[in-house]
PDB file of N, CA and C in Angstrom:
ATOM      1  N   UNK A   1     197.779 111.583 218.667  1.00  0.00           N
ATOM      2  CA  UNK A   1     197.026 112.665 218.062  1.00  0.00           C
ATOM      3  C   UNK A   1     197.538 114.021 218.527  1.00  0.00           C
ATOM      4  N   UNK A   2     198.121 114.129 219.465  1.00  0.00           N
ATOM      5  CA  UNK A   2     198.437 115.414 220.279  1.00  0.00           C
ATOM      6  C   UNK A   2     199.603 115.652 219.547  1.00  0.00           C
ATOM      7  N   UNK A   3     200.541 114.795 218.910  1.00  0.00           N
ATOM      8  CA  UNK A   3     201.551 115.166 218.437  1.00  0.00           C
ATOM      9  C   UNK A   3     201.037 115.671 217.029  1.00  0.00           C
ATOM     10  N   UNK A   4     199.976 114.414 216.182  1.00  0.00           N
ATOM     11  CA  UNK A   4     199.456 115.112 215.052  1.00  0.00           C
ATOM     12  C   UNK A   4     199.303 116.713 215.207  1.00  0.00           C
ATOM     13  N   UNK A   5     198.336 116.850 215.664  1.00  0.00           N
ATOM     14  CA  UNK A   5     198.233 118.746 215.768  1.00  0.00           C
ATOM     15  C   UNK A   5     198.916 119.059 216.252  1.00  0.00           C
ATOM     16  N   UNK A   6     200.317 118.827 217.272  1.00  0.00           N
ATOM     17  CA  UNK A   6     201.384 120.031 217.033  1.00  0.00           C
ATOM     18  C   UNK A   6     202.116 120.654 215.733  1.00  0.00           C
ATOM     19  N   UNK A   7     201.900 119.954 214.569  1.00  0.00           N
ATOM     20  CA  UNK A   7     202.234 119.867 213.927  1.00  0.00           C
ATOM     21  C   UNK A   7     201.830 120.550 212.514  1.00  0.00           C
ATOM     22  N   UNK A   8     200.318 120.631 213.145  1.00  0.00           N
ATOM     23  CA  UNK A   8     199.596 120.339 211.956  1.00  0.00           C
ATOM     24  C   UNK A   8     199.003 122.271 212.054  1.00  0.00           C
ATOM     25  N   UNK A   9     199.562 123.131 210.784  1.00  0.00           N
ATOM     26  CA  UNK A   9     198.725 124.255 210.845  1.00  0.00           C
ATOM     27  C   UNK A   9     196.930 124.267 210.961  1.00  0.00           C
ATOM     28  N   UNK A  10     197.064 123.280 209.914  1.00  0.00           N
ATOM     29  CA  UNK A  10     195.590 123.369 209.422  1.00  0.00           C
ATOM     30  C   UNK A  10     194.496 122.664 210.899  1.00  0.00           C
ATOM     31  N   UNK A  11     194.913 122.084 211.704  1.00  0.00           N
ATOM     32  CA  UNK A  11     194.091 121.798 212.513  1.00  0.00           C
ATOM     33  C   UNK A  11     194.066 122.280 213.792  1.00  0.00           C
ATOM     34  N   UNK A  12     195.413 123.405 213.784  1.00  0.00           N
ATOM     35  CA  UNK A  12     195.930 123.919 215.355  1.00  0.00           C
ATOM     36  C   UNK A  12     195.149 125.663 214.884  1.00  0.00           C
ATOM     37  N   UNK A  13     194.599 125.625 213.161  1.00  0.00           N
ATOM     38  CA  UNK A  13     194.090 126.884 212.970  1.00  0.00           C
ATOM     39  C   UNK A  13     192.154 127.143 213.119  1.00  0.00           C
ATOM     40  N   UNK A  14     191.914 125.279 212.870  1.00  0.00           N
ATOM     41  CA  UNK A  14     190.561 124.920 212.612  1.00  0.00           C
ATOM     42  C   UNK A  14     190.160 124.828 214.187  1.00  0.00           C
ATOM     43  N   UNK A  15     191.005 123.712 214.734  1.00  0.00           N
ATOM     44  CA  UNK A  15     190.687 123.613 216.128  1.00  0.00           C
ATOM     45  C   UNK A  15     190.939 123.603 217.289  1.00  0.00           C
ATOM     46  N   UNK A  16     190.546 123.759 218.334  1.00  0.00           N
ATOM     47  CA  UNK A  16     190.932 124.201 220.036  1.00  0.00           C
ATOM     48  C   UNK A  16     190.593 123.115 220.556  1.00  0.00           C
ATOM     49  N   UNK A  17     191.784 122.614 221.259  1.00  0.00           N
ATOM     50  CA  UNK A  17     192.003 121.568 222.240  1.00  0.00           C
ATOM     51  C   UNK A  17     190.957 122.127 223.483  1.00  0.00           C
ATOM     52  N   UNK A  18     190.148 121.066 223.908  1.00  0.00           N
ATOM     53  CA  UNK A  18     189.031 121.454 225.102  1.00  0.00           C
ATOM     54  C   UNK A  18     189.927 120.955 226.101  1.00  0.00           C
ATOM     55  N   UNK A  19     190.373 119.155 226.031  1.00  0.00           N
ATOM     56  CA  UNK A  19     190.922 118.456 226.664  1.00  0.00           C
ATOM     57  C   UNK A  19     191.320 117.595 226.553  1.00  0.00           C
ATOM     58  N   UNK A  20     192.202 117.046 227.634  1.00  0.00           N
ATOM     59  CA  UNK A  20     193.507 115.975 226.930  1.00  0.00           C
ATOM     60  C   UNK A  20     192.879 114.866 228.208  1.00  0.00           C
ATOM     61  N   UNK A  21     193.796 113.766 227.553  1.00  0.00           N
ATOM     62  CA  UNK A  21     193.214 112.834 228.583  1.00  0.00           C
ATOM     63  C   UNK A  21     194.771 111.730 228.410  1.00  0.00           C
ATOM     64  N   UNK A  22     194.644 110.851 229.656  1.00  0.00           N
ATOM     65  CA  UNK A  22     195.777 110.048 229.451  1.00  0.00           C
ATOM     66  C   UNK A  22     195.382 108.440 229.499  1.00  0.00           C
ATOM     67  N   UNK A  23     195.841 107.590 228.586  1.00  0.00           N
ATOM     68  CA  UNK A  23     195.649 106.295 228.348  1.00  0.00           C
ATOM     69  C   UNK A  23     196.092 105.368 229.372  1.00  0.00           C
ATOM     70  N   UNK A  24     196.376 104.572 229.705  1.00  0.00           N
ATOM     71  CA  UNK A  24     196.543 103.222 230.606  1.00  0.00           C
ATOM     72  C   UNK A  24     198.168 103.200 230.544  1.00  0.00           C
ATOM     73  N   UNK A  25     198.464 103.542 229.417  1.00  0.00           N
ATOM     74  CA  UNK A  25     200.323 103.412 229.879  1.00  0.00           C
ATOM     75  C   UNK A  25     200.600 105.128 230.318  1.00  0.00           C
ATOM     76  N   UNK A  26     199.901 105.839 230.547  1.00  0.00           N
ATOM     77  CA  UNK A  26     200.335 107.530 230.865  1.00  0.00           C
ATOM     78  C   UNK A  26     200.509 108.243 229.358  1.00  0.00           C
ATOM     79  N   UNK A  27     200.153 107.834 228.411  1.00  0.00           N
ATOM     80  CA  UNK A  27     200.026 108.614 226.962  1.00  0.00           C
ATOM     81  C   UNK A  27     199.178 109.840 226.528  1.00  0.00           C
ATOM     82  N   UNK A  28     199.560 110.790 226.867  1.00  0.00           N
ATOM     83  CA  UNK A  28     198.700 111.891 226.542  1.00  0.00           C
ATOM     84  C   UNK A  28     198.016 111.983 225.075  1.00  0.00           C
ATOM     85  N   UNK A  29     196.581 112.361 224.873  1.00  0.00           N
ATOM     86  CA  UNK A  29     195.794 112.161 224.078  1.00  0.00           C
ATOM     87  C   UNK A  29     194.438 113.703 224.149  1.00  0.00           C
ATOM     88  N   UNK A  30     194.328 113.663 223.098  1.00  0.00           N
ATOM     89  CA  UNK A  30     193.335 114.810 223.070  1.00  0.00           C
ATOM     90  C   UNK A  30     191.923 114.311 223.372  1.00  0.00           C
ATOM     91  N   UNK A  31     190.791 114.800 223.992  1.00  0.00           N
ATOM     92  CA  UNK A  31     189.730 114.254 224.491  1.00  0.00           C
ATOM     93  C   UNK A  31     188.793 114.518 224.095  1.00  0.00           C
ATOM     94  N   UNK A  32     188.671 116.174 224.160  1.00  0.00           N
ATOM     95  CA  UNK A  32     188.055 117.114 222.867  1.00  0.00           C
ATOM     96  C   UNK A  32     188.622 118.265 222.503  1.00  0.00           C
ATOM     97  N   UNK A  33     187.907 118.445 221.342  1.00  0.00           N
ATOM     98  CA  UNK A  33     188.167 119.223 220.657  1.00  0.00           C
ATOM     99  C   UNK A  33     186.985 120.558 220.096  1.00  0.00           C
ATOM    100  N   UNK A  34     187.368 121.552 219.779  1.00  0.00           N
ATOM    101  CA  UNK A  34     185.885 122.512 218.900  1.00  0.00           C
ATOM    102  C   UNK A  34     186.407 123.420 217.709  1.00  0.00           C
ATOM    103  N   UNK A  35     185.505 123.274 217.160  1.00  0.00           N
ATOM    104  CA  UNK A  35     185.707 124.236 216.068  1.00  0.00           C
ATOM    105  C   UNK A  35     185.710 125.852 216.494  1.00  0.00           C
ATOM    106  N   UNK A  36     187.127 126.558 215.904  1.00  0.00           N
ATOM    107  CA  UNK A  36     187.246 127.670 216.611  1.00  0.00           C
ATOM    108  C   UNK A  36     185.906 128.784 215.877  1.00  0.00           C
ATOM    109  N   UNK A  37     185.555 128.200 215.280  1.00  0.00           N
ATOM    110  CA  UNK A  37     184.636 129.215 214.450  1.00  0.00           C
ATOM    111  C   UNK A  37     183.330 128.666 213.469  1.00  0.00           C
ATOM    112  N   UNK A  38     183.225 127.791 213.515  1.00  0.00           N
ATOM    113  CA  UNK A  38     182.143 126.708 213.299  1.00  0.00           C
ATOM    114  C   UNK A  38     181.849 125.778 214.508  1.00  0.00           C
ATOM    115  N   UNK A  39     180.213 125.204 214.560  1.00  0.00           N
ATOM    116  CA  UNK A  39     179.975 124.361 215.766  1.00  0.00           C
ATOM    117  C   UNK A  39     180.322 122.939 215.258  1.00  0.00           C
ATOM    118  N   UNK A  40     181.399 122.941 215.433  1.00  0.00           N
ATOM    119  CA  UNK A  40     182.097 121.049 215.201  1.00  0.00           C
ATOM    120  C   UNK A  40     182.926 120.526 216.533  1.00  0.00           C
ATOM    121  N   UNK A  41     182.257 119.703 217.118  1.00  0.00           N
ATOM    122  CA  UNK A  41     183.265 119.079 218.268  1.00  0.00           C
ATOM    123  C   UNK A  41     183.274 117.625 217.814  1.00  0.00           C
ATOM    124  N   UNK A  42     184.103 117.181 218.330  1.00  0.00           N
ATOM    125  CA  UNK A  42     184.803 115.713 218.486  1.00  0.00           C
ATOM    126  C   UNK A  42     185.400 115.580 220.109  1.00  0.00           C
ATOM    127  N   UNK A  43     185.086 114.402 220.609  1.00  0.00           N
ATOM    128  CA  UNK A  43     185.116 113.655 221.985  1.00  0.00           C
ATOM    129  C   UNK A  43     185.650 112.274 221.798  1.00  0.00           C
ATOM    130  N   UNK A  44     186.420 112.073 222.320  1.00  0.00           N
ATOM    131  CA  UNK A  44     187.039 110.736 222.209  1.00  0.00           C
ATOM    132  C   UNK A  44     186.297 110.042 223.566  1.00  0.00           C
ATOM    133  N   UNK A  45     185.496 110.099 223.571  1.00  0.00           N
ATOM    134  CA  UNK A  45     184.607 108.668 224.602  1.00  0.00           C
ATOM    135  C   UNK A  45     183.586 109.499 224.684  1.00  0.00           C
ATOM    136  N   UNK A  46     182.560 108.143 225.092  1.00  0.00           N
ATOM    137  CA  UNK A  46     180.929 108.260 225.011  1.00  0.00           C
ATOM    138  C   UNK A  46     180.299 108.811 226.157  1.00  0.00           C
ATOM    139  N   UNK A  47     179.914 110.237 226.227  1.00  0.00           N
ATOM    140  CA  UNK A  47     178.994 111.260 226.965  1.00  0.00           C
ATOM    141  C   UNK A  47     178.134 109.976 228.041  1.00  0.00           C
ATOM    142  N   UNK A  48     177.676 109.093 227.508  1.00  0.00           N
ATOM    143  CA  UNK A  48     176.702 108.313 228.587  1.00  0.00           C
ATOM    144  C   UNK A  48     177.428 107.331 229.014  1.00  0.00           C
ATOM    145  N   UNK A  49     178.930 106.845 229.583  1.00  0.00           N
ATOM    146  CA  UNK A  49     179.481 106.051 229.917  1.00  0.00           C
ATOM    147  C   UNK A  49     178.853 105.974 231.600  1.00  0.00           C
ATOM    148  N   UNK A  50     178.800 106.663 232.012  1.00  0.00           N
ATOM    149  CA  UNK A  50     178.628 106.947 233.222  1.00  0.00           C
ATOM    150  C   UNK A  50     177.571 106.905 233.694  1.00  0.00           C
ATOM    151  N   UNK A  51     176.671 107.091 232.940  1.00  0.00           N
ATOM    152  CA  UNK A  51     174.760 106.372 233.423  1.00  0.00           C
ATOM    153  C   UNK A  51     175.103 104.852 233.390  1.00  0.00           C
ATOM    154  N   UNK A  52     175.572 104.519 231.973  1.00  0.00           N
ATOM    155  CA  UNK A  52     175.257 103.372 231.540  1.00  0.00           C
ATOM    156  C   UNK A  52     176.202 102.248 231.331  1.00  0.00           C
ATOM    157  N   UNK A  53     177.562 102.036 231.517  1.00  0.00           N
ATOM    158  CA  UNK A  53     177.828 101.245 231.436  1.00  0.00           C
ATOM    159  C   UNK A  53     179.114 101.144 232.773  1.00  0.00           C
ATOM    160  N   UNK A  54     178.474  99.898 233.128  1.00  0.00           N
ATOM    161  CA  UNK A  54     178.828  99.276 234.582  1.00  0.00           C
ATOM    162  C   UNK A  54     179.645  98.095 234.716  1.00  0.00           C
ATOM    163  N   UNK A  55     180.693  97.870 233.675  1.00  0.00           N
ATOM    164  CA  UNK A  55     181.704  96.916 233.666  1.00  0.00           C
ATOM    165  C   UNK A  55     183.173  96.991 234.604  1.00  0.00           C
ATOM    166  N   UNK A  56     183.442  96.440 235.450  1.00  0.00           N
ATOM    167  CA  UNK A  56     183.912  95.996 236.587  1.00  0.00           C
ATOM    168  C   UNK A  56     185.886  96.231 236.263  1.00  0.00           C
ATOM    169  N   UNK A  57     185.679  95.995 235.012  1.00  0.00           N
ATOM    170  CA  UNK A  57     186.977  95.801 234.679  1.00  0.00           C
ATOM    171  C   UNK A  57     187.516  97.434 233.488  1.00  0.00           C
ATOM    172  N   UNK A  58     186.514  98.380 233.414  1.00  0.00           N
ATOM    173  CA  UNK A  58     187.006  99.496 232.869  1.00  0.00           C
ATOM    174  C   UNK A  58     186.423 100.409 234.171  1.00  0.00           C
ATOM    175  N   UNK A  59     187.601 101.476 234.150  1.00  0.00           N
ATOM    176  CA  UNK A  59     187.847 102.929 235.417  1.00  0.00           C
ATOM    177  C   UNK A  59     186.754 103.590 234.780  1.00  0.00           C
ATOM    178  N   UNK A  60     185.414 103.657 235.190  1.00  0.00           N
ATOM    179  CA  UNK A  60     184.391 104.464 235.002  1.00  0.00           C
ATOM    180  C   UNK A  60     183.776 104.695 235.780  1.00  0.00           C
ATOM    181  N   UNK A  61     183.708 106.046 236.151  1.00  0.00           N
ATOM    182  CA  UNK A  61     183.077 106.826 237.735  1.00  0.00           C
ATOM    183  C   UNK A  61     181.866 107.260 237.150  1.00  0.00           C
ATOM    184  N   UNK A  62     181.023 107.118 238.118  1.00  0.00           N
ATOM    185  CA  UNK A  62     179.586 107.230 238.280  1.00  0.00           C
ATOM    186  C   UNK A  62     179.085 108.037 239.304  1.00  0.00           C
ATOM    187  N   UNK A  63     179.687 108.721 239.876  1.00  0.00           N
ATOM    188  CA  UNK A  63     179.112 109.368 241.086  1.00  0.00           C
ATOM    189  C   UNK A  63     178.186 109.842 240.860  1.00  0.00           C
ATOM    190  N   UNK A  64     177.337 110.920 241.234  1.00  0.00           N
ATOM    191  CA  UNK A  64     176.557 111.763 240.460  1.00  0.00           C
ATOM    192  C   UNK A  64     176.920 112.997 239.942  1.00  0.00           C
ATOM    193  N   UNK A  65     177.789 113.362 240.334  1.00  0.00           N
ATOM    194  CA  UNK A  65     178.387 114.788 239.315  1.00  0.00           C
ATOM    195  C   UNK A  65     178.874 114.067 237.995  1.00  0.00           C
ATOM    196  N   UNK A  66     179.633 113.116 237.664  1.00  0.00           N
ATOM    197  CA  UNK A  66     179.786 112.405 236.531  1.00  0.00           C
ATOM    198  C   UNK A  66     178.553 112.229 235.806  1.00  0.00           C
ATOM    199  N   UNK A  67     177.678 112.380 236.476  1.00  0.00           N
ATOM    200  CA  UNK A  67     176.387 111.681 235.597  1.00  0.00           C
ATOM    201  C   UNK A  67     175.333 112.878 235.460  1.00  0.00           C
ATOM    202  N   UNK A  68     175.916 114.296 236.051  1.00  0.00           N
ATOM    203  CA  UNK A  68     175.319 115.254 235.625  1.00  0.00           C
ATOM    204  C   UNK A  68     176.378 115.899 234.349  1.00  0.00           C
ATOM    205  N   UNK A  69     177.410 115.911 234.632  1.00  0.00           N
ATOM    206  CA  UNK A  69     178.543 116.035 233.518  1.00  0.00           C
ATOM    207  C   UNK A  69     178.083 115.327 232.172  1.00  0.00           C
ATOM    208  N   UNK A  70     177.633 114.493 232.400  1.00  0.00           N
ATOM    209  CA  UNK A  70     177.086 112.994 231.215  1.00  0.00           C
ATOM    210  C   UNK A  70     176.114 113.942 230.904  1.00  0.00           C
ATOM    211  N   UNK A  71     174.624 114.298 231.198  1.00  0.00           N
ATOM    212  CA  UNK A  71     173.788 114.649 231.103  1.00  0.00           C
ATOM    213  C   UNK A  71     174.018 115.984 230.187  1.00  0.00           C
ATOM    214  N   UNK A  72     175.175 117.182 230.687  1.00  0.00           N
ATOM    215  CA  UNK A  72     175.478 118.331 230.337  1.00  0.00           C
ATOM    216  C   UNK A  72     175.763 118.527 228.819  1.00  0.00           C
ATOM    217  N   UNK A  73     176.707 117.298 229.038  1.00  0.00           N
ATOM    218  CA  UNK A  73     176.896 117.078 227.462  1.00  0.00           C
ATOM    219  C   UNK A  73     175.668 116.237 226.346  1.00  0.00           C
ATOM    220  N   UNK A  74     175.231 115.687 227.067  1.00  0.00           N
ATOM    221  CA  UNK A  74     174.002 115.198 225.879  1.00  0.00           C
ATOM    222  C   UNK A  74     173.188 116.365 225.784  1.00  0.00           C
ATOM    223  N   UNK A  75     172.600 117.289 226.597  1.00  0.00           N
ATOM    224  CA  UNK A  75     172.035 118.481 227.031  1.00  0.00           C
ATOM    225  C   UNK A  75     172.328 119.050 225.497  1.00  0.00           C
ATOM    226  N   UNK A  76     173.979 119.368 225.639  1.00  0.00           N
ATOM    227  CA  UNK A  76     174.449 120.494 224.770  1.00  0.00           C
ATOM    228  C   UNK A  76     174.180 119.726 222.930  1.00  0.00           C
ATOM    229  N   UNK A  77     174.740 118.740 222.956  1.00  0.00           N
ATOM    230  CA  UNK A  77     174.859 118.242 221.867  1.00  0.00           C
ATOM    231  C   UNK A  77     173.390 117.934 221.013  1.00  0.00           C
ATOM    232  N   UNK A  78     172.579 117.803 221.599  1.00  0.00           N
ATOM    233  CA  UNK A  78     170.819 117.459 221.492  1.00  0.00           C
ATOM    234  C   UNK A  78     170.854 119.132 220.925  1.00  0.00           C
ATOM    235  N   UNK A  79     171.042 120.219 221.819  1.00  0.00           N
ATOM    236  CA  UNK A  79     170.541 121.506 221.536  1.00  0.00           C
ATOM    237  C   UNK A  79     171.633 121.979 220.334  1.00  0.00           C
ATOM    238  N   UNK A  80     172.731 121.470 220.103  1.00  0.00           N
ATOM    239  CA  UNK A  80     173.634 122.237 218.413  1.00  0.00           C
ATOM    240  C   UNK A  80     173.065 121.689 217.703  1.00  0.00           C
ATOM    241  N   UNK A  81     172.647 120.292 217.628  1.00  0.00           N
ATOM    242  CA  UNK A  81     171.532 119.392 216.431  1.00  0.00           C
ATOM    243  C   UNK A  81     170.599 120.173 216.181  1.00  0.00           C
ATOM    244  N   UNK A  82     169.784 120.470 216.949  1.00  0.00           N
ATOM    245  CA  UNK A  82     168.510 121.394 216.805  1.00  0.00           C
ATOM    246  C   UNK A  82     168.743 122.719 216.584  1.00  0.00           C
ATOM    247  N   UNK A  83     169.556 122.973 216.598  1.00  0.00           N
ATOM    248  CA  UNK A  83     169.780 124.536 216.134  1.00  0.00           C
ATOM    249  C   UNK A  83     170.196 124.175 214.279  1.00  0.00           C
ATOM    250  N   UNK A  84     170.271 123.108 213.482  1.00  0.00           N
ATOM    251  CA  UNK A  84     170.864 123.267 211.902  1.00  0.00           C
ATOM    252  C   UNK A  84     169.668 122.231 211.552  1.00  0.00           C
ATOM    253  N   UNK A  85     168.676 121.938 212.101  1.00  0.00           N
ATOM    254  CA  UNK A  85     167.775 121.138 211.492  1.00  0.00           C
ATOM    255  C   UNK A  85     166.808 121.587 210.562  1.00  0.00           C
TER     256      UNK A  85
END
């Protein structure tokens, strides 16, 4: 995807890379994203991984700053919903 939008006017004009993230073989990947001028984000993984899911065999940190980070973002995303309802 990171290569998609180097590429791409229309989405390097629509949207701002928040953050990149890297896959299991070292593959750089976009993580999020926002609309530079409309409220549209996209996240490539789930805001509550880190309360909630406790599988042994995926790298998921739980400390508690992770799980206020978790929180921050449901926080935010709960409050852009409610702002177009």
């Amino acid at each position: 995807m990171l290569m998609t939008y180097s590429k791409s006017h229309l989405l390097k004009t629509f949207f701002r890379i928040v953050a990149t993230s890297k896959d299991r073989r070292g593959a750089e990947f976009i993580s999020m994203m926002e609309g530079k001028h409309y409220p549209i984000y996209m996240v490539r993984w789930h805001p509550s991984k880190a309360q909630f899911e406790w599988r042994k065999d995926l790298d998921i940190r739980h400390s508690a700053k992770d799980v206020l980070v978790a929180q921050y973002f449901a926080n935010f995303f709960m409050k852009q919903g409610s702002l177009f309802s």
